[in-house]
Protein backbone atom coordinates (compact mmCIF):
# COMPACT_ATOMS: atom_id res chain seq x y z
CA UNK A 1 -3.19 -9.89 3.71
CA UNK A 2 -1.75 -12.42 5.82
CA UNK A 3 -3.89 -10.54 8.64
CA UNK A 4 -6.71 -11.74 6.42
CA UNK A 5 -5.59 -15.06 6.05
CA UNK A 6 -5.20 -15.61 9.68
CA UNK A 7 -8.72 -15.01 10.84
CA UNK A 8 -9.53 -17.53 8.23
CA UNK A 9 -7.65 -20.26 9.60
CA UNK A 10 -8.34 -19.38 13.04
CA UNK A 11 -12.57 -18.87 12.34
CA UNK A 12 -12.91 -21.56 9.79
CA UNK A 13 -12.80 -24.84 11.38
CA UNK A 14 -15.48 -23.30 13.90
CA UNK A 15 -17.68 -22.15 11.37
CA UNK A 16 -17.77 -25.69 9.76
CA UNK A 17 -17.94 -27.68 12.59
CA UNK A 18 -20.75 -25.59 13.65
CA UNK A 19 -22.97 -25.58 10.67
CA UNK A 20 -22.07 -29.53 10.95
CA UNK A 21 -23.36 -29.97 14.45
CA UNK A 22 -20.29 -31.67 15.83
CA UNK A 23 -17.54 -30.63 18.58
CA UNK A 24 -14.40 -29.36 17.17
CA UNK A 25 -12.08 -32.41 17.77
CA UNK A 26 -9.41 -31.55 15.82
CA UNK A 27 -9.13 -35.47 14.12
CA UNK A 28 -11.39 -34.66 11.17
CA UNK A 29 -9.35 -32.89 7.97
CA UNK A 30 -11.81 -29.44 7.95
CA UNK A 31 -10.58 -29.02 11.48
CA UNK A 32 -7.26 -28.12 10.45
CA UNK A 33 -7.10 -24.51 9.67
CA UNK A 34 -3.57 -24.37 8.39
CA UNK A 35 -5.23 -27.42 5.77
CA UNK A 36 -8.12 -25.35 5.08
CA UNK A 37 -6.13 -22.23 4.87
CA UNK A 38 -4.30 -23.77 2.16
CA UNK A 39 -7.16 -25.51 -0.17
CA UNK A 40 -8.94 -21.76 -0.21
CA UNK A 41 -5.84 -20.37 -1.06
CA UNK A 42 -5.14 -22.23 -3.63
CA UNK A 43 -8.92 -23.09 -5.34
CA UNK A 44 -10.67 -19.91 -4.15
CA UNK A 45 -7.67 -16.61 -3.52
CA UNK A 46 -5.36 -17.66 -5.67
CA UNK A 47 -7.71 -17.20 -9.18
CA UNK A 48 -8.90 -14.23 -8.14
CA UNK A 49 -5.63 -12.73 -7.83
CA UNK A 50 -4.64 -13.88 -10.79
CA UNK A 51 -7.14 -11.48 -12.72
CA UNK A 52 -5.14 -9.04 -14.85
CA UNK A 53 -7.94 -5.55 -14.35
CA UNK A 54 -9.18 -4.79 -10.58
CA UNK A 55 -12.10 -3.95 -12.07
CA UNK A 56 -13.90 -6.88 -11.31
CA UNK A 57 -12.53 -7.53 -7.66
CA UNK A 58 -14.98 -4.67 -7.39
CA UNK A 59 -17.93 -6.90 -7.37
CA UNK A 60 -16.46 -9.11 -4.76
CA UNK A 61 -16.17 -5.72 -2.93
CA UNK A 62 -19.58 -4.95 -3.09
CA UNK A 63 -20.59 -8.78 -1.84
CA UNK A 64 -18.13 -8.14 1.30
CA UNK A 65 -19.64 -4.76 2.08
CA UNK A 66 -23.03 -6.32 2.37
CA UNK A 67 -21.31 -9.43 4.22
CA UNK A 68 -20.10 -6.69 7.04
CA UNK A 69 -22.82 -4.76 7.14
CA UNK A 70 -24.95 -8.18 7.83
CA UNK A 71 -22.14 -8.99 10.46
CA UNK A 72 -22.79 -4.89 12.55
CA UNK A 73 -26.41 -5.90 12.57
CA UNK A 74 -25.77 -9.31 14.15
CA UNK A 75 -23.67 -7.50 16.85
CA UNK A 76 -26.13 -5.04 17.30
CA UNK A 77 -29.09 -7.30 17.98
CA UNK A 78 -26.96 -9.74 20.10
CA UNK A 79 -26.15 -7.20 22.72
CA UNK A 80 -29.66 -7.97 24.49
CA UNK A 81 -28.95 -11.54 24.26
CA UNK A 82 -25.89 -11.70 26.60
CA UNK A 83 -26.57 -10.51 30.13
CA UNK A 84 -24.12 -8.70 32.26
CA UNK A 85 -22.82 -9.33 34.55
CA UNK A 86 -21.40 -12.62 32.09
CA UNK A 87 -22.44 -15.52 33.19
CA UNK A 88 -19.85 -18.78 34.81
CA UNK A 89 -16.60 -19.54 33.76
CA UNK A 90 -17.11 -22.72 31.24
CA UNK A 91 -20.93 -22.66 31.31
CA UNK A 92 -23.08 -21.33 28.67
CA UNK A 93 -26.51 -19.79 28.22
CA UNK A 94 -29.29 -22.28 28.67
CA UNK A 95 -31.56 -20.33 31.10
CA UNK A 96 -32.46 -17.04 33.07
CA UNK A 97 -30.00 -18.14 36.48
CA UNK A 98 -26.72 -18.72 35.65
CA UNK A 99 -24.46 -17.80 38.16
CA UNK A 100 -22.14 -14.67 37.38
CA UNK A 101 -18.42 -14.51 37.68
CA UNK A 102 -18.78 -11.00 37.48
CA UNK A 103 -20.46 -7.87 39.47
CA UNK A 104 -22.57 -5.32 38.18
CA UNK A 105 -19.57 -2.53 37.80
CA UNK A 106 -18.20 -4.90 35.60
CA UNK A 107 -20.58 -3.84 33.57
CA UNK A 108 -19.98 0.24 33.56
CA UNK A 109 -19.04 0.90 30.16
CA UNK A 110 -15.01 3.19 30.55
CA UNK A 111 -14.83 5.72 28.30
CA UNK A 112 -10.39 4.65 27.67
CA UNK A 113 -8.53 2.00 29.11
CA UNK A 114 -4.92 1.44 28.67
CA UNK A 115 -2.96 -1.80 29.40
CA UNK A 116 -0.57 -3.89 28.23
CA UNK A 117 -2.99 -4.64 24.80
CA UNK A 118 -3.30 -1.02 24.37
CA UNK A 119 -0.05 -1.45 22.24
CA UNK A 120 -1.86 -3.23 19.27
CA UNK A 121 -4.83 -1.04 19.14
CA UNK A 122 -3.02 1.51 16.68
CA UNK A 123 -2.09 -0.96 13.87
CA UNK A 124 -5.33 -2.74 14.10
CA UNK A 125 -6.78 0.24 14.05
CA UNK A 126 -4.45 1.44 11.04
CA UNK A 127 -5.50 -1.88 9.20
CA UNK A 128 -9.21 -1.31 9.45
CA UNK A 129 -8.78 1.19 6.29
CA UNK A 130 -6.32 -0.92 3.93
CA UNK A 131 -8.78 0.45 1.41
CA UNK A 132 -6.35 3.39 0.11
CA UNK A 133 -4.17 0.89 -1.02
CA UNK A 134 -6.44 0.09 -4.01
CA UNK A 135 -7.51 4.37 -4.67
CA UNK A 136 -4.76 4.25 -7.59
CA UNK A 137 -5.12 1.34 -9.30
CA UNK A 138 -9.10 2.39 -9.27
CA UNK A 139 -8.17 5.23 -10.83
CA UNK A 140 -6.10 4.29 -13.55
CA UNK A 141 -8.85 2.23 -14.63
CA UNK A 142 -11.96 5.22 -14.29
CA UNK A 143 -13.07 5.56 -18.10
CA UNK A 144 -13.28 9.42 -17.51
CA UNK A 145 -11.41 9.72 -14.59
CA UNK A 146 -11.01 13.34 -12.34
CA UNK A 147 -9.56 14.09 -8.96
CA UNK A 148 -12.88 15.38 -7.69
CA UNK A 149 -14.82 12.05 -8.68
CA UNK A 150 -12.68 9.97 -6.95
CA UNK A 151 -12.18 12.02 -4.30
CA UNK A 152 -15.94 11.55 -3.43
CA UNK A 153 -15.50 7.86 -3.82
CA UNK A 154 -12.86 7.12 -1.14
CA UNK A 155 -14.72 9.67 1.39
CA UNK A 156 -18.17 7.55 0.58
CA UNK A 157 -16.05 4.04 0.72
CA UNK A 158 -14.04 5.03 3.88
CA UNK A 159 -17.01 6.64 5.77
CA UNK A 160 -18.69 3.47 5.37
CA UNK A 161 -16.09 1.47 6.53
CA UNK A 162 -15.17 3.80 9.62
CA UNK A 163 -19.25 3.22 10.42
CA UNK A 164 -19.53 -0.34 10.08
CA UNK A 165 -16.29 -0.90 12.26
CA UNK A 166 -17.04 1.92 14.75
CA UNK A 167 -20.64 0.23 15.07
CA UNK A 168 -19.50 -3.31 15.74
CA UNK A 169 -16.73 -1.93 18.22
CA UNK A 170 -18.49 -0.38 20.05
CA UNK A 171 -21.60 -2.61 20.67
CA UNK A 172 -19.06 -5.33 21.03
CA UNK A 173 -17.39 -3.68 23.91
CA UNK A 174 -21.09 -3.13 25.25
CA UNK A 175 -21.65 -6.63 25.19
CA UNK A 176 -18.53 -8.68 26.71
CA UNK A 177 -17.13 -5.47 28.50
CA UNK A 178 -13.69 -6.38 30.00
CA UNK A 179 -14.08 -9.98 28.25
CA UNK A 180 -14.29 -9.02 24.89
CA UNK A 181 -11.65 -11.82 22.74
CA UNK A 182 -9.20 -10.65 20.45
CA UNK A 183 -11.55 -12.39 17.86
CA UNK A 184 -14.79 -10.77 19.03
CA UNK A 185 -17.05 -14.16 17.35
CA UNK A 186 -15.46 -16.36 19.69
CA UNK A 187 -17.17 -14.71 22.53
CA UNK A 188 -20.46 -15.18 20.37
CA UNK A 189 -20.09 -18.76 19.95
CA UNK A 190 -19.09 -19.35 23.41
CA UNK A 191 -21.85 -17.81 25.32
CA UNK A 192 -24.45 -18.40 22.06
CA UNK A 193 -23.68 -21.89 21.16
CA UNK A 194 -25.70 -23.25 18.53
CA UNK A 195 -27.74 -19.64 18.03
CA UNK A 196 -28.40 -19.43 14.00
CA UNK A 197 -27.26 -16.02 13.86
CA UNK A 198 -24.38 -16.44 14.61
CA UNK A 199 -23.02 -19.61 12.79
CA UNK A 200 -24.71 -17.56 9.20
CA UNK A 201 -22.77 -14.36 10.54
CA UNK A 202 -19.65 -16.15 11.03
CA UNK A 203 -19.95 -17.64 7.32
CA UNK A 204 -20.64 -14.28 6.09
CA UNK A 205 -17.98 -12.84 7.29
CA UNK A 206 -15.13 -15.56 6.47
CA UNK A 207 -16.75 -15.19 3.34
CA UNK A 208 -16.10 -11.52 3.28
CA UNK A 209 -12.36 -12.28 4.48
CA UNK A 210 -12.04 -14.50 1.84
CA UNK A 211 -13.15 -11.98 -1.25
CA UNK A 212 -10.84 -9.08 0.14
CA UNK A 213 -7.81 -10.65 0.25
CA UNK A 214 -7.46 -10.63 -3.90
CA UNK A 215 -8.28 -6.92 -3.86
CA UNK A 216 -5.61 -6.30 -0.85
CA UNK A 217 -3.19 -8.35 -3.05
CA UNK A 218 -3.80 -6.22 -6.67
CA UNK A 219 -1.58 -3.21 -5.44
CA UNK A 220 0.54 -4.90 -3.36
CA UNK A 221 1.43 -6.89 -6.52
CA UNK A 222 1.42 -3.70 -8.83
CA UNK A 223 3.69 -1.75 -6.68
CA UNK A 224 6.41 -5.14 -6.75
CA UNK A 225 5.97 -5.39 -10.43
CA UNK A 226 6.40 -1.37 -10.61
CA UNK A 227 9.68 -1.69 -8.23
CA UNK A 228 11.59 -4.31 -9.85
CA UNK A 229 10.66 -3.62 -13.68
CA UNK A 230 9.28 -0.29 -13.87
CA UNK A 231 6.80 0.73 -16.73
CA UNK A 232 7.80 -2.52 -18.53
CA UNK A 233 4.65 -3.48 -20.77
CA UNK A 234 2.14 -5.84 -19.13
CA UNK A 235 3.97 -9.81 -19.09
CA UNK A 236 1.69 -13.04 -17.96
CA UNK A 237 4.95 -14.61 -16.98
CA UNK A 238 5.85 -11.83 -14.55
CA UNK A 239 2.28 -11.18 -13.57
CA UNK A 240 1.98 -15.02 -12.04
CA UNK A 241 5.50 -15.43 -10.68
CA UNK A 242 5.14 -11.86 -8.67
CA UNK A 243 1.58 -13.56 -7.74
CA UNK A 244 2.35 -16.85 -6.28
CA UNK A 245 5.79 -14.88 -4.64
CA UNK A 246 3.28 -12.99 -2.73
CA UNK A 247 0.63 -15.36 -2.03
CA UNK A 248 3.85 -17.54 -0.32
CA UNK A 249 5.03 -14.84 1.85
CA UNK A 250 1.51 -14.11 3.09
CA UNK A 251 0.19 -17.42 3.44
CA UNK A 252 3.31 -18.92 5.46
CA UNK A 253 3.06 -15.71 8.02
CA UNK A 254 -0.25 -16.56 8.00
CA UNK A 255 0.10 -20.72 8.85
CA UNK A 256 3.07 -20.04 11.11
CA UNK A 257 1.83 -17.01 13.39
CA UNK A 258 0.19 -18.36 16.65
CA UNK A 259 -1.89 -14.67 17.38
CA UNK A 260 -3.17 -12.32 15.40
CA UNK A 261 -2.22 -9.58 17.89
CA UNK A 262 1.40 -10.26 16.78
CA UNK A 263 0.57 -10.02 12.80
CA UNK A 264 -0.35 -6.10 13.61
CA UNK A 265 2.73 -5.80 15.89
CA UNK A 266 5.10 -6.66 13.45
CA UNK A 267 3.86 -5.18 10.59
């Protein structure tokens, strides 16, 4: 979750200041992500995960699927609107001759390439499917549930996911090459600034962000109230407190964590 949380403090200021039309000062109060990251948190994450049934994170679910599929399309199209080889250091595209810092076999897509940030492609890799975290607490709630129905379910739900990501990777690499970011939309917005496409892709997909973290935090919260008090019956009081404990942790890794390289490494 607080992997979740991060992008959103890191992307959000951007995406506002963008859709506003000004430079990204850092005076004005929606600059601050940690601010920002807080206010969502508590008006917008916070309610959500306070829902007793996961039954109807499942139509904020849905809404993020079509948020990330709208965000592999972007990345698609946009790979014809970056040349390679990039162009200048600190410039960005307003015509057909900018000068490149690059030469063309920058531009030879390598099949593997290991360095030093080799090391956190494993967890961020392992985090792209935190989807089986939620397969039980689905299934307790089926109405006529079976091993073979939801079996089907989390091959559909995960094949999607592994398409959508493996889609976006890869023509994301295609684009920036060697100089793709650790967030891949700041290489967007600095190469494409002020391109509509990608301010409404970044919304869409802070706003998917946003509407996963409740269903990362149902069986994270589940398992804690299972730990400590077993099959007690169902108890508001206990519900909230293990709620808000949570929601701390994650948010305050979130706030205090400079990269989000180093939220993967440690977890």
């Amino acid at each position: 979750m607080s992997s979740y949380l991060f992008i959103l403090k890191s992307e959000l200021p951007a995406a506002i200041c963008s859709l506003l039309g000004v430079e990204n000062t850092g005076t004005a109060w929606y600059e601050n992500g940690k601010l920002l990251l807080v206010i969502i948190t508590v008006f917008v994450v916070l309610p959500l995960s306070l829902l007793p049934k996961i039954g109807f994170l499942g139509y904020t679910s849905g809404i993020s699927f079509i948020f990330i599929l709208y965000f592999t399309v972007v990345v698609v199209v946009k790979k014809w609107s970056i040349p390679c080889p990039l162009p200048q250091n600190g410039t960005r595209l307003r015509g057909p001759f900018e000068v490149s810092n690059s030469s063309a076999s920058d531009c030879t897509p390598k099949l593997f390439v290991v360095s030093v940030k080799s090391a956190y492609a494993i967890p961020t890799m392992a985090f792209s499917f935190l989807c089986h975290t939620a397969i039980l607490p689905i299934y307790c709630e089926l109405q006529r549930p079976s091993k073979s129905k939801m079996q089907n379910v989390s091959n559909i739900g995960i094949g999607l996911s592994f398409l959508l990501y493996f889609i976006s990777a890869l023509f994301g690499y295609l684009t920036f090459y060697g100089r793709v970011k650790s967030e891949l939309l700041l290489g967007y917005d600095y190469y494409l600034l002020g391109d509509i496409m990608v301010m409404t892709v970044r919304v869409a997909i802070l706003l998917s962000v946003l509407l996963t973290v409740p269903l990362i935090h149902f069986p994270a919260r589940k398992a804690l109230i299972l730990l400590l008090f077993g099959g007690r019956s169902f108890c508001w009081r206990i519900h909230i407190i293990s709620t808000l404990i949570i929601l701390s942790v994650v948010l305050m890794l979130a706030i205090f964590v400079p990269d989000i390289r180093a939220v993967f490494g440690i977890v």
